[in-house]
N, C-alpha and C. Protein backbone atom coordinates (compact mmCIF):
# COMPACT_ATOMS: atom_id res chain seq x y z
N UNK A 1 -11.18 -56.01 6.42
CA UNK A 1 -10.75 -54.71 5.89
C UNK A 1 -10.47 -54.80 4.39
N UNK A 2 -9.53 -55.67 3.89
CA UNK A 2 -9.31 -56.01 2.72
C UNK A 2 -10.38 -56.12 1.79
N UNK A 3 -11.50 -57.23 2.07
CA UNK A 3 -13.07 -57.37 1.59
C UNK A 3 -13.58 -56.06 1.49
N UNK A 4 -13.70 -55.11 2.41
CA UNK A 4 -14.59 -53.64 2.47
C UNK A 4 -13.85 -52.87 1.06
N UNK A 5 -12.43 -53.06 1.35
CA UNK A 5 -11.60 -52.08 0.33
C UNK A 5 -12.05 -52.56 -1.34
N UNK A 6 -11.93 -53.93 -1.30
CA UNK A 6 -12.23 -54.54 -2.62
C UNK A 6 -13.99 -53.79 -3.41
N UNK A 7 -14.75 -54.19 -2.00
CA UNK A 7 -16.28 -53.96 -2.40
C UNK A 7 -16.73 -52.49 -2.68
N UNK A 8 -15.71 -51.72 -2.23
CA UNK A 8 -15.58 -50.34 -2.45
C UNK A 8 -15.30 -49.47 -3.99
N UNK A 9 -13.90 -50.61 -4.20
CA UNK A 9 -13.35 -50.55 -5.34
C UNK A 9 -14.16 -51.14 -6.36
N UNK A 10 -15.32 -52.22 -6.77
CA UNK A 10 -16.04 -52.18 -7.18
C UNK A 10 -17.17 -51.54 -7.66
N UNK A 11 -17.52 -50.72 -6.53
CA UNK A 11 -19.01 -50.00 -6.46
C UNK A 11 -18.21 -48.48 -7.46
N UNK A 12 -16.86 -47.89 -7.03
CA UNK A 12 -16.44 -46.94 -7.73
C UNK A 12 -16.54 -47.72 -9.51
N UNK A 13 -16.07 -48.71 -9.84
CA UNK A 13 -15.52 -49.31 -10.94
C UNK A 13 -17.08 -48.76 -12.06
N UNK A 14 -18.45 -49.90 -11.01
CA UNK A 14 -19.37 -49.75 -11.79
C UNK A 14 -20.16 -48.66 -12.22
N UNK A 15 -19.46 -47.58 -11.07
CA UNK A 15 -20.47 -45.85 -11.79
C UNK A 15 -19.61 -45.33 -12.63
N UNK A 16 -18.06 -45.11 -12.48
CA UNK A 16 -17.69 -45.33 -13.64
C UNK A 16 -17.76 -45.60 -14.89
N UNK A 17 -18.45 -47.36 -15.62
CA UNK A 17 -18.51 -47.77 -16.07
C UNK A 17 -19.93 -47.63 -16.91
N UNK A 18 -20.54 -46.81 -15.61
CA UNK A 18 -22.27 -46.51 -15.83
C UNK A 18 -22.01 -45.25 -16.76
N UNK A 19 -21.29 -44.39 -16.32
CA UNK A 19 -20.87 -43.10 -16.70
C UNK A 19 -20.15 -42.34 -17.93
N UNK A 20 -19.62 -43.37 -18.01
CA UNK A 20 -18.77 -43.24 -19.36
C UNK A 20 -19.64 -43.29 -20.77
N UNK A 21 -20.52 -43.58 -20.63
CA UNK A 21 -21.85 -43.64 -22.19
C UNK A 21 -22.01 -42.59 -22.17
N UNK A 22 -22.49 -41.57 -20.89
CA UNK A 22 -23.53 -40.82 -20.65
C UNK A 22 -22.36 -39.24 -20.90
N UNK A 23 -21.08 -39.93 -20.62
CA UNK A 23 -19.80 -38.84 -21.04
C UNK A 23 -19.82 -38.55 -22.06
N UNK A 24 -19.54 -39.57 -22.97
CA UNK A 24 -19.43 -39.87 -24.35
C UNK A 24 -20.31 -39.06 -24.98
N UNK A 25 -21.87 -39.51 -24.76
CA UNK A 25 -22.81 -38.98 -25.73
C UNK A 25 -22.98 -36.98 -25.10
N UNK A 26 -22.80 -36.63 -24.02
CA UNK A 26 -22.13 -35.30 -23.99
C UNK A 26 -21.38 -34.89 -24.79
N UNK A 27 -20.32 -35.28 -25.23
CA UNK A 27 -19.08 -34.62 -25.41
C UNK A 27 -19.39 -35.00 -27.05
N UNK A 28 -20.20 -35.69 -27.56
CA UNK A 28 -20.32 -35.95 -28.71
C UNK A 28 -21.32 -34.47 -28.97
N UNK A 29 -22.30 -34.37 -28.35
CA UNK A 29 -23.79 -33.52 -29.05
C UNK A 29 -22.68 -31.92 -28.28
N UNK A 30 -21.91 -31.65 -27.70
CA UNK A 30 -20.75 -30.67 -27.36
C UNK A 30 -19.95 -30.45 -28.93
N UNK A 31 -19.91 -31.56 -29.07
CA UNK A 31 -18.65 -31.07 -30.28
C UNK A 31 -19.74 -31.45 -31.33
N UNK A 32 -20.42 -31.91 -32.08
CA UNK A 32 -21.55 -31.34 -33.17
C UNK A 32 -21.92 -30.11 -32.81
N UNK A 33 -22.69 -29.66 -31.72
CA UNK A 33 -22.73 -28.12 -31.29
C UNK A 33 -22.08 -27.20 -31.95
N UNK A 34 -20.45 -27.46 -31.70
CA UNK A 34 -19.82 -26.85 -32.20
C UNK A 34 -19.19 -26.25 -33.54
N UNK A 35 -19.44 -28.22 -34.09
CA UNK A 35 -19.33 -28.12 -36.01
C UNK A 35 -20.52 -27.46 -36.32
N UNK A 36 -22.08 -26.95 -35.97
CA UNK A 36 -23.14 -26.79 -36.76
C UNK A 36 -22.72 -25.53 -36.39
N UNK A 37 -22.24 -25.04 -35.52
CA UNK A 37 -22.01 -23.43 -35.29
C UNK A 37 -21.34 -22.86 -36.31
N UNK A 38 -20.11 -23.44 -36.22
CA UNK A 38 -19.32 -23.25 -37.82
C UNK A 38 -19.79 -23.23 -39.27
N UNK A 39 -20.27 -24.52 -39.20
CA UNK A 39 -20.81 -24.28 -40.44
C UNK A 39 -21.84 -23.37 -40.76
N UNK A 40 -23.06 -22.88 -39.70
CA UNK A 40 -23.37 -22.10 -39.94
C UNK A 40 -23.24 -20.53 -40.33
N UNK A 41 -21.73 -20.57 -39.02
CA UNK A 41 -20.89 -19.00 -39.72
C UNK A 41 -20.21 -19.01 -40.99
N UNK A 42 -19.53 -20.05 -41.34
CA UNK A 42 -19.85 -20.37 -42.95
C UNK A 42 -20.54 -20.30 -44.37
N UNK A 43 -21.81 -20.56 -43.98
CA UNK A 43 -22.51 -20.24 -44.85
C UNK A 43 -22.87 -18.47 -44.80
N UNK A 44 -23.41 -18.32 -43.77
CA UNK A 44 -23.67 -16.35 -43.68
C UNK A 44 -22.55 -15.96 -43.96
C-alpha cells in the first residue's frame, strides 16, 4: 500500500513538473498580450 501511494505520488510530481514550462510560457505570451494592447492604446 505504502509503495502504490509513493508511485502515485511520483507520477502526480512528474506532470506537474512536465507542466509548469508549458504554464509559464502561457502566462508569459498572456501578459505580453496584454502590454502590446496597451501600448498600442497608447500610441492611438
Amino acid at each position: 500500500m505504502q509503495v502504490q501511494l509513493y508511485q502515485i505520488n511520483l507520477k502526480i510530481t512528474n506532470i506537474v513538473l512536465l507542466n509548469i514550462p508549458a504554464m509559464n510560457t502561457i502566462c508569459c505570451i498572456k501578459i505580453f498580450d496584454v502590454v502590446m494592447r496597451k501600448l498600442k492604446s497608447l500610441i492611438h
